[in-house]
PDB file of N, CA and C in Angstrom:
ATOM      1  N   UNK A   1      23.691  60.340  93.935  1.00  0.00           N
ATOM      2  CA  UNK A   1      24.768  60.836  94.760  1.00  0.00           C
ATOM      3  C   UNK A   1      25.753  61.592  93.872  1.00  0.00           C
ATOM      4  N   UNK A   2      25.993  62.939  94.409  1.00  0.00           N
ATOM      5  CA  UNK A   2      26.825  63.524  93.127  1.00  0.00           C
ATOM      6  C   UNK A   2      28.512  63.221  94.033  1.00  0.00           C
ATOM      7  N   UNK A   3      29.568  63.986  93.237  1.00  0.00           N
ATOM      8  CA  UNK A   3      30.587  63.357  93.575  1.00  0.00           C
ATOM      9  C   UNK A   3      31.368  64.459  92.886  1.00  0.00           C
ATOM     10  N   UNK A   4      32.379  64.975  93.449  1.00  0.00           N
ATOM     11  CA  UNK A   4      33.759  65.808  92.794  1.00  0.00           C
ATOM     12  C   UNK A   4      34.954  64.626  91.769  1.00  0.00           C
ATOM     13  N   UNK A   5      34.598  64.838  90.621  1.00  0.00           N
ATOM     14  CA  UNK A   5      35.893  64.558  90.228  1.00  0.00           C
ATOM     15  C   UNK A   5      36.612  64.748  88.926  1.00  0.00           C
ATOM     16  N   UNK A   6      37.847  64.942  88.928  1.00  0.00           N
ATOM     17  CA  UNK A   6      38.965  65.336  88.157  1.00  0.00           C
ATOM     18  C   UNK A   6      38.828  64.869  86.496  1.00  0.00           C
ATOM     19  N   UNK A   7      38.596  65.596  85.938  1.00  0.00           N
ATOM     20  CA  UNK A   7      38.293  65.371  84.234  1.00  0.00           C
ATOM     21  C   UNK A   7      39.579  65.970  83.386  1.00  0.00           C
ATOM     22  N   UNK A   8      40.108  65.716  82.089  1.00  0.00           N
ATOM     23  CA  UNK A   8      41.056  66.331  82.043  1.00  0.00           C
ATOM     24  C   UNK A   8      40.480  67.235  81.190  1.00  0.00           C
ATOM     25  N   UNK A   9      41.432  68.408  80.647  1.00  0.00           N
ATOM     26  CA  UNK A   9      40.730  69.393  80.027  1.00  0.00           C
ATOM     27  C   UNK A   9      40.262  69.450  78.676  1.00  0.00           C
ATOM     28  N   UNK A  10      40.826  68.752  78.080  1.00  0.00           N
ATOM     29  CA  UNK A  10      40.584  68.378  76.828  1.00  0.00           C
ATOM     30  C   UNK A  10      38.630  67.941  77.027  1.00  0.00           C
ATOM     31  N   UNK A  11      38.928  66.648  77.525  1.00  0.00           N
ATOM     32  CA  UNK A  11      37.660  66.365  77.973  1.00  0.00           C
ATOM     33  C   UNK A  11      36.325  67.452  78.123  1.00  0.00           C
ATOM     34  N   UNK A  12      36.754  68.503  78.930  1.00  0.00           N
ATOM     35  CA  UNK A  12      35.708  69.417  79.653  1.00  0.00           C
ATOM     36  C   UNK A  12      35.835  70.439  78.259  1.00  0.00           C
ATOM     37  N   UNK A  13      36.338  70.629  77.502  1.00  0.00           N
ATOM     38  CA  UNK A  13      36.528  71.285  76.517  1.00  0.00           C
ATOM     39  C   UNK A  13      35.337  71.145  75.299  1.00  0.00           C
ATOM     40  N   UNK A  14      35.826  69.557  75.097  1.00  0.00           N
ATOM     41  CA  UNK A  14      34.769  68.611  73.978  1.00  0.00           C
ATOM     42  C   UNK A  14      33.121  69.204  74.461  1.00  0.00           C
ATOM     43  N   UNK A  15      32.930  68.531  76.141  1.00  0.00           N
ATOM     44  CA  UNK A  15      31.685  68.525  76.427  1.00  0.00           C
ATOM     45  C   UNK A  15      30.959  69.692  76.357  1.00  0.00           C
ATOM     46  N   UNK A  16      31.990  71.187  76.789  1.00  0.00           N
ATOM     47  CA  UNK A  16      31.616  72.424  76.467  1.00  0.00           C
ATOM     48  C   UNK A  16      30.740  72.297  74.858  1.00  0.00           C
ATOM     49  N   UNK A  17      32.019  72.088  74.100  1.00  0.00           N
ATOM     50  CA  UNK A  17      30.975  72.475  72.762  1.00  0.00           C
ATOM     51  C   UNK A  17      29.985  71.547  72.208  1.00  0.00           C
ATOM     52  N   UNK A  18      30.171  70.163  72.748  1.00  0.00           N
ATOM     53  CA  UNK A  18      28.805  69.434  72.154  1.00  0.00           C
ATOM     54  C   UNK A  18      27.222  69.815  72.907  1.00  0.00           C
ATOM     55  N   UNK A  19      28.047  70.310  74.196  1.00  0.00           N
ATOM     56  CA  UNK A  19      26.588  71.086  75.496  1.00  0.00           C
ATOM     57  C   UNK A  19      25.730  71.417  74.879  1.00  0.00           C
ATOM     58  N   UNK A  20      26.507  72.856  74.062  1.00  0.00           N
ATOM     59  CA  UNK A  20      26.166  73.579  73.685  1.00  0.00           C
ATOM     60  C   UNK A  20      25.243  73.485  72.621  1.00  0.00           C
ATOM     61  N   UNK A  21      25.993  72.575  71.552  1.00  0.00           N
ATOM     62  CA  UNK A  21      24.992  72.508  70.214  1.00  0.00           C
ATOM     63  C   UNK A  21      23.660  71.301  70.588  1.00  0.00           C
ATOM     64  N   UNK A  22      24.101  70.432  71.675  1.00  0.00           N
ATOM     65  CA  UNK A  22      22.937  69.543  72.300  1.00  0.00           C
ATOM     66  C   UNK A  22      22.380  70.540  73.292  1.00  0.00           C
ATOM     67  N   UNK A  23      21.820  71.696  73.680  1.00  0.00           N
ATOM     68  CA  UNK A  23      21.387  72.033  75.106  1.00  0.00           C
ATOM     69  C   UNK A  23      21.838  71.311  75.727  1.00  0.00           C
ATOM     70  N   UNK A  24      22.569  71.238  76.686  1.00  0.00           N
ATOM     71  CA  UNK A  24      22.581  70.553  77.583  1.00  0.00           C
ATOM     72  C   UNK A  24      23.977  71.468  77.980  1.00  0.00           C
ATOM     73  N   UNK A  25      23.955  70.992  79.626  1.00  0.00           N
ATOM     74  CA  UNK A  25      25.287  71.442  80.283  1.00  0.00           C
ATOM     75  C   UNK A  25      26.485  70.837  80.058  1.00  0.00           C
ATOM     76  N   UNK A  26      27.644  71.260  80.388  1.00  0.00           N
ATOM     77  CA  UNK A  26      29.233  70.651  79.985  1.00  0.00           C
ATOM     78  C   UNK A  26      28.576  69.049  81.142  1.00  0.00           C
ATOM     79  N   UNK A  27      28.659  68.850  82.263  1.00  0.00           N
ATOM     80  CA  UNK A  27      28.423  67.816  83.076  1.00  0.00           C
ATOM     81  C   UNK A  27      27.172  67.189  82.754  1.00  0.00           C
ATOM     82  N   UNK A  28      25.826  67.292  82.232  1.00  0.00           N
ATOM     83  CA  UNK A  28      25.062  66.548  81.368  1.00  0.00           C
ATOM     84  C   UNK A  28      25.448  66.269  80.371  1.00  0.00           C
ATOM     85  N   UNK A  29      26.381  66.542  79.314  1.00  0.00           N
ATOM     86  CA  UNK A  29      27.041  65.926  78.089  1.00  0.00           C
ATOM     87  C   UNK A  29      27.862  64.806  78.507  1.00  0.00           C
ATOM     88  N   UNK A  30      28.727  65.405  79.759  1.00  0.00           N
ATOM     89  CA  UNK A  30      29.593  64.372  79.951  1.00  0.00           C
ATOM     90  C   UNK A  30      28.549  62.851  80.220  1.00  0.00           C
ATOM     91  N   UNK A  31      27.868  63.002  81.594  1.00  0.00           N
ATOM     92  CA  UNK A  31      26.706  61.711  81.741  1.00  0.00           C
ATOM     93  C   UNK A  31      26.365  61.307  80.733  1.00  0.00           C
ATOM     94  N   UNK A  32      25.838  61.790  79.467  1.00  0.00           N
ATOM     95  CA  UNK A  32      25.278  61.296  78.235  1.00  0.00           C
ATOM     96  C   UNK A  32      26.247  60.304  77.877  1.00  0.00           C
ATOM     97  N   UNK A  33      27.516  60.963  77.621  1.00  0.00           N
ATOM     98  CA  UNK A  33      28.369  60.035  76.861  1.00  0.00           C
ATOM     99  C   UNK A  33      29.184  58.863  77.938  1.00  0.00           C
ATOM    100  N   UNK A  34      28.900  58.882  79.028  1.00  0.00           N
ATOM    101  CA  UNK A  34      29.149  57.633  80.164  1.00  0.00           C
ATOM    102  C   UNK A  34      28.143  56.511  79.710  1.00  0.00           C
ATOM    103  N   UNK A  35      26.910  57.509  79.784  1.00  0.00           N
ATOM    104  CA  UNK A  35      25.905  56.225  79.350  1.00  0.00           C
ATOM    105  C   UNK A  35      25.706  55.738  78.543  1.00  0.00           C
ATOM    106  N   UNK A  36      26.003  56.659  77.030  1.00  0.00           N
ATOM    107  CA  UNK A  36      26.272  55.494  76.060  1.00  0.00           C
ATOM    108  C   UNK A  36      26.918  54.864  75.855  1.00  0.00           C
ATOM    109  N   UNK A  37      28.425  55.220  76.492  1.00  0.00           N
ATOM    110  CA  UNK A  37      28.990  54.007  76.644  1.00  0.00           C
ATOM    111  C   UNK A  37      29.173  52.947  77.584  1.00  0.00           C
ATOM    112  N   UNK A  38      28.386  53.167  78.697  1.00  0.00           N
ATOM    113  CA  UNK A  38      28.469  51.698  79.214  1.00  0.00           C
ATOM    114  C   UNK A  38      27.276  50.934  78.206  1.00  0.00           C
ATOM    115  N   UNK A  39      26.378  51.715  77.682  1.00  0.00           N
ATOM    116  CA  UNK A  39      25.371  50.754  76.787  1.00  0.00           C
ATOM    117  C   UNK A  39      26.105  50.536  76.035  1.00  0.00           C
ATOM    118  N   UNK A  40      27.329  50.792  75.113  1.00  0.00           N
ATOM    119  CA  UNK A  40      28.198  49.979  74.209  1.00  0.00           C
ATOM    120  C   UNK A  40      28.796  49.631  74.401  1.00  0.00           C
ATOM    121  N   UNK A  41      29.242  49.246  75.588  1.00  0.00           N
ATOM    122  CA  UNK A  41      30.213  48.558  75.911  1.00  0.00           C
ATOM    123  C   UNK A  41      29.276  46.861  76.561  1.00  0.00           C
ATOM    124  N   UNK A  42      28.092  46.938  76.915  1.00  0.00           N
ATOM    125  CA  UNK A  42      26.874  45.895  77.427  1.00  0.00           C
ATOM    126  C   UNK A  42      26.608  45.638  76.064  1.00  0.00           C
ATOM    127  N   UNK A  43      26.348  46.159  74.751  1.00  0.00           N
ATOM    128  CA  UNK A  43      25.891  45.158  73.712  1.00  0.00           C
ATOM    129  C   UNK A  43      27.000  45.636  72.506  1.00  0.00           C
ATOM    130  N   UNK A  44      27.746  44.669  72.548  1.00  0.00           N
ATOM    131  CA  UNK A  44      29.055  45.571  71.464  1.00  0.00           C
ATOM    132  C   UNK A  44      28.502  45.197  70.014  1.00  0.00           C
ATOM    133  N   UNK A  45      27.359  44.780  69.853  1.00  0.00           N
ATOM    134  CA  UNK A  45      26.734  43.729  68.906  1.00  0.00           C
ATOM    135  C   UNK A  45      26.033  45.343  67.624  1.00  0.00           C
ATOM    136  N   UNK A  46      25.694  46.555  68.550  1.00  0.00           N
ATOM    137  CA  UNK A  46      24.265  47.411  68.455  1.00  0.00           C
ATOM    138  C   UNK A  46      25.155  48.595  67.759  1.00  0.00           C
ATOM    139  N   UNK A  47      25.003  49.044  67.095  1.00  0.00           N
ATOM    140  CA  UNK A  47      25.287  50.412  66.292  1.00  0.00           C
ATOM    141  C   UNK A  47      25.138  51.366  67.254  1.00  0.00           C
ATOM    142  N   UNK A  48      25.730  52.657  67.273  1.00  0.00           N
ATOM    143  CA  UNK A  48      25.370  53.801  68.068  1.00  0.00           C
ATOM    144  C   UNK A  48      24.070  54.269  67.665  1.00  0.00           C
ATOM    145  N   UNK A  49      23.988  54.327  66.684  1.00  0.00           N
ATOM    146  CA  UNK A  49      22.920  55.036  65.924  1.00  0.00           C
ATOM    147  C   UNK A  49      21.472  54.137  66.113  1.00  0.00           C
ATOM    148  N   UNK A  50      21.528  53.243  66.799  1.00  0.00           N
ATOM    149  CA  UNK A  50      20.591  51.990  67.232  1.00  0.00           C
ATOM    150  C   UNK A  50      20.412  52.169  68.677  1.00  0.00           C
ATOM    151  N   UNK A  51      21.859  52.529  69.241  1.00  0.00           N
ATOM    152  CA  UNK A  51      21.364  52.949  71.027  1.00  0.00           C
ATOM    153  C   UNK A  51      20.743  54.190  70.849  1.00  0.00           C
ATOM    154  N   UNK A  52      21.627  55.208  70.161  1.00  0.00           N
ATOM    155  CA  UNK A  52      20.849  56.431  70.384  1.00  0.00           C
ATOM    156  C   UNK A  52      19.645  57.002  70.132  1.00  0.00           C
ATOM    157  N   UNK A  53      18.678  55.963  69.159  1.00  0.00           N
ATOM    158  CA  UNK A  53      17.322  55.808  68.928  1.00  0.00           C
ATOM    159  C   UNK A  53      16.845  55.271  70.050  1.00  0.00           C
ATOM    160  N   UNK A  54      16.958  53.939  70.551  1.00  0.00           N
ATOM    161  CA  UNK A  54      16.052  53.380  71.811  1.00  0.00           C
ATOM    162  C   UNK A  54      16.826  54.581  72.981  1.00  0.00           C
ATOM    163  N   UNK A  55      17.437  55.207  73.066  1.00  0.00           N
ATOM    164  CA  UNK A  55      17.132  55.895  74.716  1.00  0.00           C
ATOM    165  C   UNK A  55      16.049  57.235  74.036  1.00  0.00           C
ATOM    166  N   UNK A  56      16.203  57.840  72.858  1.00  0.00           N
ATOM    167  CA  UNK A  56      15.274  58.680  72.261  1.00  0.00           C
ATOM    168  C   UNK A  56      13.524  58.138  72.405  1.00  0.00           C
ATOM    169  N   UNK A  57      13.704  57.127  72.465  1.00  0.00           N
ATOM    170  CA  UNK A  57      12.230  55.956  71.951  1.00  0.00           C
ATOM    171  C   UNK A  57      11.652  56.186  73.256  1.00  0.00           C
ATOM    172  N   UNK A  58      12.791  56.087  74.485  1.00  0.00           N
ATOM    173  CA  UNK A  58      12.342  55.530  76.299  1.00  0.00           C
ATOM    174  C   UNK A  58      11.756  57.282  76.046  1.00  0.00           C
ATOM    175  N   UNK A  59      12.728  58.113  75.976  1.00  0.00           N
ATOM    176  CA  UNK A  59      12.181  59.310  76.423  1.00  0.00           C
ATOM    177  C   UNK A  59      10.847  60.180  76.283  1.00  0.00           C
ATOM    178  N   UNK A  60      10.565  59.221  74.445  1.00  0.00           N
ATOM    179  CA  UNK A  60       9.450  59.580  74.300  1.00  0.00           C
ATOM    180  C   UNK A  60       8.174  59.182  74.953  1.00  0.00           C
ATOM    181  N   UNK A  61       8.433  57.779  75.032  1.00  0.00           N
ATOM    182  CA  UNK A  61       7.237  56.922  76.148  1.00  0.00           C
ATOM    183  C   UNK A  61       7.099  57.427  77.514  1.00  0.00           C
ATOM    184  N   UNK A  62       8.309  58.083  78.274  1.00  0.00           N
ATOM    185  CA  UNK A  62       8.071  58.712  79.436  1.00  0.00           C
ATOM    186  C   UNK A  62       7.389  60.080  79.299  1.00  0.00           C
ATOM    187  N   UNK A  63       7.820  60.627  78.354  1.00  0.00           N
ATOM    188  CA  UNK A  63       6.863  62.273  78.018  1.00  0.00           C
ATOM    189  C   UNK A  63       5.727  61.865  76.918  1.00  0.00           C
ATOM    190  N   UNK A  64       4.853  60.417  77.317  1.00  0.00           N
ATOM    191  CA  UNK A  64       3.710  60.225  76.868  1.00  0.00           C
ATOM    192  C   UNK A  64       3.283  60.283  75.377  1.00  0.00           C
ATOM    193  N   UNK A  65       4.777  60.422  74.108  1.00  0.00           N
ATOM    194  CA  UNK A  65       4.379  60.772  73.190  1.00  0.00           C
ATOM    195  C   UNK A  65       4.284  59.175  72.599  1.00  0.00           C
ATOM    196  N   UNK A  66       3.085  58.486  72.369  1.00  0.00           N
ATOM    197  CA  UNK A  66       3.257  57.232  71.955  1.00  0.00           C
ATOM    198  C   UNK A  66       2.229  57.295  70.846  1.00  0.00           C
ATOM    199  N   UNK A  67       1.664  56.240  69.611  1.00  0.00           N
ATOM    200  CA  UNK A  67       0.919  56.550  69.184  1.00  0.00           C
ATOM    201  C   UNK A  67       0.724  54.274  68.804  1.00  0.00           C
ATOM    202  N   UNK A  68      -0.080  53.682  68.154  1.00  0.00           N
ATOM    203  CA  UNK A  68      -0.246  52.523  68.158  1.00  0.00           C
ATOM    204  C   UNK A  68      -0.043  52.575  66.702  1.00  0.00           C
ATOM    205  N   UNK A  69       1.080  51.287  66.734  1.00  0.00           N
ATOM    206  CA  UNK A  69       1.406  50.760  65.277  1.00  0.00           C
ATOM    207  C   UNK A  69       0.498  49.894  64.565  1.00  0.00           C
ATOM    208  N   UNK A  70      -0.044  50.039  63.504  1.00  0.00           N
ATOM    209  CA  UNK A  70      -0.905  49.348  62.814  1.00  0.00           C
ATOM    210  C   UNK A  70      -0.407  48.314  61.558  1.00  0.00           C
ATOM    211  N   UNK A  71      -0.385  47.339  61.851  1.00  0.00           N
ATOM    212  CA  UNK A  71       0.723  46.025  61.184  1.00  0.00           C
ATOM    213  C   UNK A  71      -0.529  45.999  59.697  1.00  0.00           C
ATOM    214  N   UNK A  72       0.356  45.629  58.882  1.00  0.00           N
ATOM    215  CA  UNK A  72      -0.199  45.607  57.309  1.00  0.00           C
ATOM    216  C   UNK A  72      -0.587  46.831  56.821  1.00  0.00           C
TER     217      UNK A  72
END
């Protein structure tokens, strides 16, 4: 469900230029950074750099890139 609402400019500013250097749109940057932070805010325990690998990890398993780990 999408939804109108009020961001301040600063805000829409940031997301402009991280969009940009991430592809992504000013309003897909913004979602990105909602979702990582409700995921850091659900495990305050986890490094960013630890969330931002496992949603990288999901994306890869959904676009099939997997390969089998071989222990020893």
């Amino acid at each position: 469900m999408a939804i109108a609402i009020k961001l301040s400019d600063e805000l829409v500013s940031d997301a402009r230029l991280y969009a940009k250097a991430e592809h992504r749109t000013p309003p897909k940057q913004i979602e990105h950074w909602a979702r990582l932070g409700k995921i850091a805010e659900e495990n305050p325990d986890l490094p960013l750099s630890f969330i931002n690998d496992c949603l990288i990890g999901l994306e890869e398993v959904e676009a099939g890139k997997l390969s089998e780990y071989k222990f020893g």
